[in-house]
Structures are given as structure tokens and as C-alpha cells.
PDB file of N, CA and C in Angstrom:
ATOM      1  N   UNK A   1      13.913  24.213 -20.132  1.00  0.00           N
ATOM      2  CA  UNK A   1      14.851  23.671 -21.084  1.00  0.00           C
ATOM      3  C   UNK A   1      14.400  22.280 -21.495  1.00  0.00           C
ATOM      4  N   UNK A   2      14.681  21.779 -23.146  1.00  0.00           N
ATOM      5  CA  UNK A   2      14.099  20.706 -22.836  1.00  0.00           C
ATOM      6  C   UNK A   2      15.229  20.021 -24.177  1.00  0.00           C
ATOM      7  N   UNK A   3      15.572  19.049 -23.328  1.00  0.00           N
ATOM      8  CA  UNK A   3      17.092  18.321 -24.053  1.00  0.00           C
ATOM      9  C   UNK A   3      17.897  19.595 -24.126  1.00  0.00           C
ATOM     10  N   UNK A   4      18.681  20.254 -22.959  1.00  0.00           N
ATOM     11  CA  UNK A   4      19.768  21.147 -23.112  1.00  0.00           C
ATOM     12  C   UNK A   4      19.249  22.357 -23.883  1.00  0.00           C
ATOM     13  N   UNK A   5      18.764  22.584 -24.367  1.00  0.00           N
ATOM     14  CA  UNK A   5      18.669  23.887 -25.676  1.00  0.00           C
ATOM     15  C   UNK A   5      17.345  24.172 -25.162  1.00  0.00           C
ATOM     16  N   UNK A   6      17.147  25.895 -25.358  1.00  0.00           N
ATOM     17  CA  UNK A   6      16.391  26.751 -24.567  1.00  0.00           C
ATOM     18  C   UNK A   6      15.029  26.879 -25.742  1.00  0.00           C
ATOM     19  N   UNK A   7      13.845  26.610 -25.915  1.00  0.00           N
ATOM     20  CA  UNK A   7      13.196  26.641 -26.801  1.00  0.00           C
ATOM     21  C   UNK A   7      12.139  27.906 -27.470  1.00  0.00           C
ATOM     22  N   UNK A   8      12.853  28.713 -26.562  1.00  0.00           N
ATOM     23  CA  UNK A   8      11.378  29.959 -26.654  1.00  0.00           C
ATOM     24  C   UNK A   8      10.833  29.925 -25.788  1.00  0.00           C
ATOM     25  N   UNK A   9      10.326  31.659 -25.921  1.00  0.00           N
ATOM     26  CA  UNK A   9       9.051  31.843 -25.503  1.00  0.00           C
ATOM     27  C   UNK A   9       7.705  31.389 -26.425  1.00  0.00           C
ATOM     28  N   UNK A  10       6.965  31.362 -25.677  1.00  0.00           N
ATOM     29  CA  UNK A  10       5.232  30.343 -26.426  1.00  0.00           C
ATOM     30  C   UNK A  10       5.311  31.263 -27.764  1.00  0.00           C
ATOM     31  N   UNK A  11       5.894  30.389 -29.131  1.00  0.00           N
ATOM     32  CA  UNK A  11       5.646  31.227 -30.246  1.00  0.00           C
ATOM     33  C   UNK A  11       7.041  31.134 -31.312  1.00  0.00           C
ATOM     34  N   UNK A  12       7.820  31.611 -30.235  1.00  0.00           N
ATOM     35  CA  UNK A  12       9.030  32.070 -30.529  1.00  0.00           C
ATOM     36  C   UNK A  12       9.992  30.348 -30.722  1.00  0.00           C
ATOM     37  N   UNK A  13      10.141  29.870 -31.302  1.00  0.00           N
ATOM     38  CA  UNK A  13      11.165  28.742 -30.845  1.00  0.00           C
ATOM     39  C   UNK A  13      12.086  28.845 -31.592  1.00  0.00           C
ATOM     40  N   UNK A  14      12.710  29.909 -32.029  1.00  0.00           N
ATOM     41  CA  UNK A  14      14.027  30.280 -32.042  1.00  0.00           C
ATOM     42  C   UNK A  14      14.280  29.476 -33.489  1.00  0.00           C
ATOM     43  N   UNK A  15      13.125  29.915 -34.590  1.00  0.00           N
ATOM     44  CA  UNK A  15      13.883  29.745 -35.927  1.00  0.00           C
ATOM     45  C   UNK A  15      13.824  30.569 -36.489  1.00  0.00           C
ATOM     46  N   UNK A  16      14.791  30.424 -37.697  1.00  0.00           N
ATOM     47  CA  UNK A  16      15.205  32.091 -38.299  1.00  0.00           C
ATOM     48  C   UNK A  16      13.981  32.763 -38.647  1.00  0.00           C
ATOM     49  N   UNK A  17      14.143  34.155 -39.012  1.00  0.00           N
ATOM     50  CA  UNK A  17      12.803  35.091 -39.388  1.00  0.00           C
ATOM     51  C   UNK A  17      12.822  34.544 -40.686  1.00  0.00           C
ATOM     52  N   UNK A  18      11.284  34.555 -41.094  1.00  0.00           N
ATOM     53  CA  UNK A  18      10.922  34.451 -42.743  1.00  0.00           C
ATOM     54  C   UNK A  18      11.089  35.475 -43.423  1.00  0.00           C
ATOM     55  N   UNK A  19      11.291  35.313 -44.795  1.00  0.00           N
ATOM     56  CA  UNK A  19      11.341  36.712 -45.446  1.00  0.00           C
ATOM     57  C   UNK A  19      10.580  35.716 -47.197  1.00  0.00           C
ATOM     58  N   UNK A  20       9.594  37.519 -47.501  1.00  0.00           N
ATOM     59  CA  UNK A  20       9.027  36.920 -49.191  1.00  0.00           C
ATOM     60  C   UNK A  20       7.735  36.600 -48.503  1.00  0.00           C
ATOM     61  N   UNK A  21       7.175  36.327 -47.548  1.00  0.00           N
ATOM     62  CA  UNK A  21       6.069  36.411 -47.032  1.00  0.00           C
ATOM     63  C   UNK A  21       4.984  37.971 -47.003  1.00  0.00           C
ATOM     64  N   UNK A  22       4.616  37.803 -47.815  1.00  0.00           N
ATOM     65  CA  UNK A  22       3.593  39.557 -47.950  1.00  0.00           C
ATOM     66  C   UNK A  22       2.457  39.046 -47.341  1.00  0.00           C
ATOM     67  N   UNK A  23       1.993  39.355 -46.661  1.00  0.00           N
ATOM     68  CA  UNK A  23       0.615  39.487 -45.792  1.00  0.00           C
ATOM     69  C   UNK A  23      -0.361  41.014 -46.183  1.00  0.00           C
ATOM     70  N   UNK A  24      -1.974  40.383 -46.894  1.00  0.00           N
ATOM     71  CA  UNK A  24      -2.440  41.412 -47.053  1.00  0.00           C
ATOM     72  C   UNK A  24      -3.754  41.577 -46.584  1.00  0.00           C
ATOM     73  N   UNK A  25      -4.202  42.413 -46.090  1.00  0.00           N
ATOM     74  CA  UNK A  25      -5.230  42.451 -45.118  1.00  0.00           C
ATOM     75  C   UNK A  25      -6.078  43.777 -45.233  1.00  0.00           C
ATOM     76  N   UNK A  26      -7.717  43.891 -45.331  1.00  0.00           N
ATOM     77  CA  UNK A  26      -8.266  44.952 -45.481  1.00  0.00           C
ATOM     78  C   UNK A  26      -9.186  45.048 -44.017  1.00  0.00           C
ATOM     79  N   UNK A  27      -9.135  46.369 -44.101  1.00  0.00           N
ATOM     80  CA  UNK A  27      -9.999  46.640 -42.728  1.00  0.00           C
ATOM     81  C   UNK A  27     -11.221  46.312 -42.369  1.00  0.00           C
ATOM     82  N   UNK A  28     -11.354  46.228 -41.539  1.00  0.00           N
ATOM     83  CA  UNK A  28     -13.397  45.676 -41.190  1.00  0.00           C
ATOM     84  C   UNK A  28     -14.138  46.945 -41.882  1.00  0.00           C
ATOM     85  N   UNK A  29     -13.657  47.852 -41.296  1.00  0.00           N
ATOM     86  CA  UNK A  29     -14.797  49.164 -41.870  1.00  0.00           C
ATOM     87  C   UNK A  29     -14.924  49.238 -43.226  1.00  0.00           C
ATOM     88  N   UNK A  30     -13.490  48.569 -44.151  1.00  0.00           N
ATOM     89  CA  UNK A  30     -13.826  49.199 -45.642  1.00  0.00           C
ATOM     90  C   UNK A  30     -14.597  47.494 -46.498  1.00  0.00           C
ATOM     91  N   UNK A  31     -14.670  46.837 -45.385  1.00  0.00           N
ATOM     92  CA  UNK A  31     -15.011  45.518 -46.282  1.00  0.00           C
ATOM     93  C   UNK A  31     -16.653  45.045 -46.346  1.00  0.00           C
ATOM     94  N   UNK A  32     -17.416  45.272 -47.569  1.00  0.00           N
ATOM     95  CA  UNK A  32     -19.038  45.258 -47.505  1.00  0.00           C
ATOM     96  C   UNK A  32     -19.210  43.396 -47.665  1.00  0.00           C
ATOM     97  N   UNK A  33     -18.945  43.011 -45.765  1.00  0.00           N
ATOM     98  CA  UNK A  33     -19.602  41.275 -46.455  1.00  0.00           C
ATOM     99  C   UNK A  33     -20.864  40.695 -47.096  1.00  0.00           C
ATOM    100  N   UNK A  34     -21.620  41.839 -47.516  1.00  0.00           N
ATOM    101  CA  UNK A  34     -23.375  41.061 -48.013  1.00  0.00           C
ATOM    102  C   UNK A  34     -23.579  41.826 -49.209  1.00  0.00           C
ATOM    103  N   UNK A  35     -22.123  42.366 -49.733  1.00  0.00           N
ATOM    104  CA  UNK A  35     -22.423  43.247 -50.973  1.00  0.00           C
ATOM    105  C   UNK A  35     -22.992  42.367 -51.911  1.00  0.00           C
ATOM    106  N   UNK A  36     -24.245  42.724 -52.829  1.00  0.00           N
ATOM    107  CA  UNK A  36     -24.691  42.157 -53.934  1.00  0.00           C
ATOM    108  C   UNK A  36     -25.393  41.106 -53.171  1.00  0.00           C
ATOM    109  N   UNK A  37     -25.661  40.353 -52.225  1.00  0.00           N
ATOM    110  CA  UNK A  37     -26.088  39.245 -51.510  1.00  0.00           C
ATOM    111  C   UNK A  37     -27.658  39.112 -52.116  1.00  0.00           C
ATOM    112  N   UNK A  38     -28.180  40.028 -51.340  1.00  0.00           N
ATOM    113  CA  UNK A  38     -29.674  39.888 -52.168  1.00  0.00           C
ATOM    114  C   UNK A  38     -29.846  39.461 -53.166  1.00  0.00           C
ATOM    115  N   UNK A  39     -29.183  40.433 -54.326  1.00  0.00           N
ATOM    116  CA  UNK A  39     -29.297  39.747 -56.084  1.00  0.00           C
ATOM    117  C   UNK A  39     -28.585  39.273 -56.266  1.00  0.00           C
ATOM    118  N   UNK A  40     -27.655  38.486 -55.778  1.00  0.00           N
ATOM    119  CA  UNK A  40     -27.248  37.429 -55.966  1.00  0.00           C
ATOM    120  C   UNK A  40     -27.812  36.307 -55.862  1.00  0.00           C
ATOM    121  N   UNK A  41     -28.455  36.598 -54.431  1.00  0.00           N
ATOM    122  CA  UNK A  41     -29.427  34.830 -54.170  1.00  0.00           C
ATOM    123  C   UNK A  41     -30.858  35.048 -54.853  1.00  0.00           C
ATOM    124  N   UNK A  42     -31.457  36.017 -55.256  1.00  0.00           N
ATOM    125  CA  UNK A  42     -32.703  36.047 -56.290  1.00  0.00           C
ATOM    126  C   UNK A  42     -32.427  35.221 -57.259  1.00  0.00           C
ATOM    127  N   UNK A  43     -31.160  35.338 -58.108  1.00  0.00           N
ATOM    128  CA  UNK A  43     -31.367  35.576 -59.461  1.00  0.00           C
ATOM    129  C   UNK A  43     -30.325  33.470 -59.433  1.00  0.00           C
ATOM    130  N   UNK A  44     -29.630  33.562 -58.619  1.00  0.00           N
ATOM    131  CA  UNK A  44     -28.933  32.102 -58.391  1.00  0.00           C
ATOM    132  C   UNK A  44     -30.335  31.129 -57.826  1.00  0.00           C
ATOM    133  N   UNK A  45     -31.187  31.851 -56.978  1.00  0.00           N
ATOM    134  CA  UNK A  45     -32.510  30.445 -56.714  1.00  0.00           C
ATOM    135  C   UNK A  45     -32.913  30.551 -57.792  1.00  0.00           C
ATOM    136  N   UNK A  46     -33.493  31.710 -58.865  1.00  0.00           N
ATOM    137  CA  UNK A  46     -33.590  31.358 -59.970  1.00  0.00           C
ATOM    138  C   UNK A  46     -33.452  30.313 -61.003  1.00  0.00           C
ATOM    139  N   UNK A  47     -32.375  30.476 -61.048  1.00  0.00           N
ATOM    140  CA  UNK A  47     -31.384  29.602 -61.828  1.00  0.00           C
ATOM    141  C   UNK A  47     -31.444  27.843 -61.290  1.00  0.00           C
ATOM    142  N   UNK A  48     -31.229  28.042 -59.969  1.00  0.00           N
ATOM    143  CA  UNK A  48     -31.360  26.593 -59.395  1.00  0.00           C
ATOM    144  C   UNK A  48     -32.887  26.207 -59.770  1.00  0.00           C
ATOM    145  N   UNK A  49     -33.433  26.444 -59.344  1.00  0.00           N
ATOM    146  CA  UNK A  49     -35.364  25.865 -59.598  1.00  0.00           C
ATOM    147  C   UNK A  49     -35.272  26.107 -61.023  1.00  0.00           C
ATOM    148  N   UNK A  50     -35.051  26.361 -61.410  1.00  0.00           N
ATOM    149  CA  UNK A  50     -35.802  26.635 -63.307  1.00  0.00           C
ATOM    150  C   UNK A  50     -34.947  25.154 -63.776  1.00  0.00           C
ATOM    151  N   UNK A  51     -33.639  25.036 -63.453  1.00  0.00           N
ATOM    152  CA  UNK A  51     -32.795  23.680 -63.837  1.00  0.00           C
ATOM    153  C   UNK A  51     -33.308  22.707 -63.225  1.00  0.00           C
ATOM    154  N   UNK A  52     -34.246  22.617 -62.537  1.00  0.00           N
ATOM    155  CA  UNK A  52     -35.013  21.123 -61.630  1.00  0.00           C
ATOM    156  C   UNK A  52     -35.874  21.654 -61.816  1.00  0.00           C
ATOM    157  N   UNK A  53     -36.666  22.379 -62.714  1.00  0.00           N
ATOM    158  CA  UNK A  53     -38.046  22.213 -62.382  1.00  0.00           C
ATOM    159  C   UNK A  53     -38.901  21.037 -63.503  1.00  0.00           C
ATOM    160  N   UNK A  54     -37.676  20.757 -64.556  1.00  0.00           N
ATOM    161  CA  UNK A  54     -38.550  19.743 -65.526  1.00  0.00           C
ATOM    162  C   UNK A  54     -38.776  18.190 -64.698  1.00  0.00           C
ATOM    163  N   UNK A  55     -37.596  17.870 -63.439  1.00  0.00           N
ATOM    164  CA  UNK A  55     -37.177  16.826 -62.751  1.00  0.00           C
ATOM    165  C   UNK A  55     -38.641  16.785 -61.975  1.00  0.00           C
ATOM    166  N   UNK A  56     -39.295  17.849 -61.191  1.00  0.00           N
ATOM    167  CA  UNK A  56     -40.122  17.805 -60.417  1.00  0.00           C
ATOM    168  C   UNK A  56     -41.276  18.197 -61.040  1.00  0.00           C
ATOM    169  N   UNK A  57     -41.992  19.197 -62.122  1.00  0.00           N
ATOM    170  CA  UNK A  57     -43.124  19.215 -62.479  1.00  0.00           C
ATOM    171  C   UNK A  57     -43.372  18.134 -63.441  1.00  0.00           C
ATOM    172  N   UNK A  58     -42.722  17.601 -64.106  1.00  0.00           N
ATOM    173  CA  UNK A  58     -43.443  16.265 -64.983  1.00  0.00           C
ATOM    174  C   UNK A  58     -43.835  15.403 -64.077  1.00  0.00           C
ATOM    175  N   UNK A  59     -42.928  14.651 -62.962  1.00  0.00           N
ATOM    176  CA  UNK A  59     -43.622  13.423 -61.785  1.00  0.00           C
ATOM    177  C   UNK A  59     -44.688  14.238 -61.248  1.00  0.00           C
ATOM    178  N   UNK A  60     -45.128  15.384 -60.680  1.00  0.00           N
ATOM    179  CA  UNK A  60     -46.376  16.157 -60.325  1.00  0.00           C
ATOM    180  C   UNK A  60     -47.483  16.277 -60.683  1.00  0.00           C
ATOM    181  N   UNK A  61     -46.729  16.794 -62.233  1.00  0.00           N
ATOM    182  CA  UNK A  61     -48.289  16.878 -63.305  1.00  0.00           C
ATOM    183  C   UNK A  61     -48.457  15.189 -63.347  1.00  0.00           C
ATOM    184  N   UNK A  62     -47.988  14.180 -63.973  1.00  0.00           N
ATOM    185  CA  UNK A  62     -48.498  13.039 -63.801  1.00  0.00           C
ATOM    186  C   UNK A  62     -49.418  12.330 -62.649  1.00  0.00           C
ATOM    187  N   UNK A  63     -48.717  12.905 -61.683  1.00  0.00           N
ATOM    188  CA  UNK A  63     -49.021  12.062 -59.980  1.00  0.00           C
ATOM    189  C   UNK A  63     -50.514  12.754 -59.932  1.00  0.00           C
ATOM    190  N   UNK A  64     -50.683  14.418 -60.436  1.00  0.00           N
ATOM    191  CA  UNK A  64     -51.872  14.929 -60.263  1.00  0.00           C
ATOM    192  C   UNK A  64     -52.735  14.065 -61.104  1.00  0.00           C
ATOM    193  N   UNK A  65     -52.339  13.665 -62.287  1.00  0.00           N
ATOM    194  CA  UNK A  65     -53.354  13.544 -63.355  1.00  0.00           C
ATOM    195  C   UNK A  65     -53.911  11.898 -62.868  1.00  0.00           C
ATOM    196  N   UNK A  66     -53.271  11.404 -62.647  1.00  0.00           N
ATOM    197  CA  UNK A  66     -53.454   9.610 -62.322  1.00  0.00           C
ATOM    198  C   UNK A  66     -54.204  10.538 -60.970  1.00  0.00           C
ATOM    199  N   UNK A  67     -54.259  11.444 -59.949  1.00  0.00           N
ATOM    200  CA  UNK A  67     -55.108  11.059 -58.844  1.00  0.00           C
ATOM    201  C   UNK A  67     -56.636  11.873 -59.181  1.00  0.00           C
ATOM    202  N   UNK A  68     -56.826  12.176 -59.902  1.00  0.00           N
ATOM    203  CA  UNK A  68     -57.530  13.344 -61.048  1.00  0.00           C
ATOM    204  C   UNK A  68     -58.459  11.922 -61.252  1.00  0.00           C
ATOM    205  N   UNK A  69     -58.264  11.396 -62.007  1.00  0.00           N
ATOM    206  CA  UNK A  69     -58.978  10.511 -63.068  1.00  0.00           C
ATOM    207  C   UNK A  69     -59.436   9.408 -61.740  1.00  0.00           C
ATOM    208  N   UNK A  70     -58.454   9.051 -60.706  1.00  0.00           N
ATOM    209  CA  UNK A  70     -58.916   7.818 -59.847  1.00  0.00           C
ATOM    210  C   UNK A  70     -59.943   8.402 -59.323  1.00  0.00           C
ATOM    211  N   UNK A  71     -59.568   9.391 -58.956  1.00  0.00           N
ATOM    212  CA  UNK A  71     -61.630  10.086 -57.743  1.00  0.00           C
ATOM    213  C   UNK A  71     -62.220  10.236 -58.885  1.00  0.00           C
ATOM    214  N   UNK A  72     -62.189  10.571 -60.231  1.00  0.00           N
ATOM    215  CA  UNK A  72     -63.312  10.733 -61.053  1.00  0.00           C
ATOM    216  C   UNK A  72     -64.228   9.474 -60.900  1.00  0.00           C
ATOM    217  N   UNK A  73     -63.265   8.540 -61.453  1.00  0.00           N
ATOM    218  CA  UNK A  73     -63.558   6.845 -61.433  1.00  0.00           C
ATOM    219  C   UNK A  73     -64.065   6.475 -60.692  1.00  0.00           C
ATOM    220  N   UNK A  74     -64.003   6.644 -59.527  1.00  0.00           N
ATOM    221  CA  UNK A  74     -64.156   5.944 -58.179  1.00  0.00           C
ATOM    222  C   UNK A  74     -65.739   7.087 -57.781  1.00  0.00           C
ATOM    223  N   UNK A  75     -66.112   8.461 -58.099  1.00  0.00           N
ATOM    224  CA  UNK A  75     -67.375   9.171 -57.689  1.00  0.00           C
ATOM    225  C   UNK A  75     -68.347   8.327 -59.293  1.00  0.00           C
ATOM    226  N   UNK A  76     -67.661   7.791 -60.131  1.00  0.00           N
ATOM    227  CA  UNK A  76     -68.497   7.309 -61.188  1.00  0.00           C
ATOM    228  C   UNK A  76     -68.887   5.888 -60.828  1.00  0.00           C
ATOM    229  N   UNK A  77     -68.347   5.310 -59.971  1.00  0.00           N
ATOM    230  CA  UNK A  77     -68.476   3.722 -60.106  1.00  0.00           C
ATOM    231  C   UNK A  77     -69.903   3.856 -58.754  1.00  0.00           C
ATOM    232  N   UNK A  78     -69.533   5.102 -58.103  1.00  0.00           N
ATOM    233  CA  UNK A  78     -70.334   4.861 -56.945  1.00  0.00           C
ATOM    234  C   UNK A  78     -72.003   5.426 -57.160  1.00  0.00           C
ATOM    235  N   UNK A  79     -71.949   6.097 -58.756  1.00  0.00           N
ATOM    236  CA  UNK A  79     -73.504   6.880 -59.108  1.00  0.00           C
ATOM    237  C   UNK A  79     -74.383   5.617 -59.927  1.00  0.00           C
ATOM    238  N   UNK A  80     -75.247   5.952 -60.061  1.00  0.00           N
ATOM    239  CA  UNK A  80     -76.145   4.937 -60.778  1.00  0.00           C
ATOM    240  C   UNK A  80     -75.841   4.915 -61.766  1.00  0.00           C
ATOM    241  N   UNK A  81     -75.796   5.579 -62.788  1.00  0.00           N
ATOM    242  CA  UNK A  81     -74.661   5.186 -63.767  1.00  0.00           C
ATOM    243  C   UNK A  81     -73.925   4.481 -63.835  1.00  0.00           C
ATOM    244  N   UNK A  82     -72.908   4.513 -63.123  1.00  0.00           N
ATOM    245  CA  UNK A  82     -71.649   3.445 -62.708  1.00  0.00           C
ATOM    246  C   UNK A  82     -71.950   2.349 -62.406  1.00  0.00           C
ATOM    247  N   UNK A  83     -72.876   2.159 -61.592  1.00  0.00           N
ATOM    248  CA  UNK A  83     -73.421   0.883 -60.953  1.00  0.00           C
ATOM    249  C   UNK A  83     -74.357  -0.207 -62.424  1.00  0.00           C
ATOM    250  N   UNK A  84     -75.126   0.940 -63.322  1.00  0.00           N
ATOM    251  CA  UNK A  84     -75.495   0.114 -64.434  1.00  0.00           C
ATOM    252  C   UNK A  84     -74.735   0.169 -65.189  1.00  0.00           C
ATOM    253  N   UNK A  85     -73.743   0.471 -65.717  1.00  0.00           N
ATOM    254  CA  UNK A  85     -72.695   0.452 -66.477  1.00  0.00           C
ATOM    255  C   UNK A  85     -71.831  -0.658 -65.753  1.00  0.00           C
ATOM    256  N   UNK A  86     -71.497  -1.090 -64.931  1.00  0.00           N
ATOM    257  CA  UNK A  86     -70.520  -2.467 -64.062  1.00  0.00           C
ATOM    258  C   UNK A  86     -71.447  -3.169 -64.212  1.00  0.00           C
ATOM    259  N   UNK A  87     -72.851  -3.327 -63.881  1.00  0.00           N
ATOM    260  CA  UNK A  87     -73.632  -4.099 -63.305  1.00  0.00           C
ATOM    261  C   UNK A  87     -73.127  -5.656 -63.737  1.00  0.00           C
ATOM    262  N   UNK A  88     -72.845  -6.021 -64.864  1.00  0.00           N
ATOM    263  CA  UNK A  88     -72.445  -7.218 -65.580  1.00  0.00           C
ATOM    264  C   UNK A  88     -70.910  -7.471 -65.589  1.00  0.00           C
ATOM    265  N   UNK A  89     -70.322  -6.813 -65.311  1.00  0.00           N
ATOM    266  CA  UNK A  89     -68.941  -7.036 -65.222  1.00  0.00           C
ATOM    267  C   UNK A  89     -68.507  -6.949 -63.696  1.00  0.00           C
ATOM    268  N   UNK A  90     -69.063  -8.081 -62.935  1.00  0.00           N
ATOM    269  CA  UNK A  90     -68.438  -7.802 -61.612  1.00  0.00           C
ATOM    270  C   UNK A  90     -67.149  -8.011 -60.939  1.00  0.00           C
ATOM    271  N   UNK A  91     -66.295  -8.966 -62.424  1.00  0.00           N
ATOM    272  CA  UNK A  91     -65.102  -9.442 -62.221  1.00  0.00           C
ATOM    273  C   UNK A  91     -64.314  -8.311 -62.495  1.00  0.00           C
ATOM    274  N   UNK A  92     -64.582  -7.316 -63.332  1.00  0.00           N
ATOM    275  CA  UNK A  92     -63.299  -6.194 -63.169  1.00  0.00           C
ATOM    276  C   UNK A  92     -63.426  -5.128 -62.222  1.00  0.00           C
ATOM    277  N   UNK A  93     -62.198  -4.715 -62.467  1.00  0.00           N
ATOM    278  CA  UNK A  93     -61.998  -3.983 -61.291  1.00  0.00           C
ATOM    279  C   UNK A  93     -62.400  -2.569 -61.933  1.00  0.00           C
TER     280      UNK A  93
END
């Protein structure tokens, strides 16, 4: 008992029944949780990468092209060529 008045059993604490409450519920056996799952996530990564792919292949193709041209530069500065072609300009880089 707790303050005089009897409170229930674990659950029960003695307030009126609800009513207008519909509860609806389907069975495990009839419910397919991975229905469509596959083509769903094909065709949604799809969708995700194709919408970021302008975000990430332009900084790429650039980042390639600037490291493209630096080893070109840098196997040219180191051939005889390169070396008579600088020979007089030792102040630039």
C-alpha cells in the first residue's frame, strides 16, 4: 500500500480501461522486411554518387592534372635539355 490506497498489480494501477485505441499488427510470417532492398539500394547509390560526382571529379581531374604536368616538369628539368634550357636562368624556379 502506498499512502492508504492499493496501487496494483505491476501494470495494473487501477485506471479506467481505454477505449478508441485500435491496435494494428501484422504477423512475422506475412511481413517481407528486405522486400525491394536490393533495387532499392542499386538504383538510390545511384542517385547519391551521380549528385556528388561533379563535387568530387572536377577537384580530381584538376589535382591529377597539376600532378601530371609537375613530374613532367620536374623529369624535364632533370634531362639535358632542361638543364640547357635553365642553364641561364638559375634564379627561377
Amino acid at each position: 500500500m502506498a499512502g492508504g490506497k492499493w496501487m496494483g498489480w505491476w501494470g495494473h494501477l487501477g485506471a479506467p480501461v481505454q477505449r478508441g485505441i485500435v491496435i494494428y499488427s501484422l504477423s512475422p510470417y506475412e511481413q517481407r522486411a528486405f522486400s525491394g532492398a536490393l533495387h532499392q539500394a542499386v538504383f538510390n547509390t545511384f542517385r547519391r554518387v551521380s549528385g556528388q560526382a561533379f563535387y568530387v571529379a572536377v577537384p580530381m581531374g584538376i589535382g591529377y592534372a597539376v600532378y601530371s604536368w609537375g613530374k613532367k616538369n620536374h623529369e624535364f628539368r632533370l634531362s639535358k635539355e632542361g638543364h640547357k634550357y635553365y642553364e641561364g636562368h638559375e634564379g627561377t624556379a
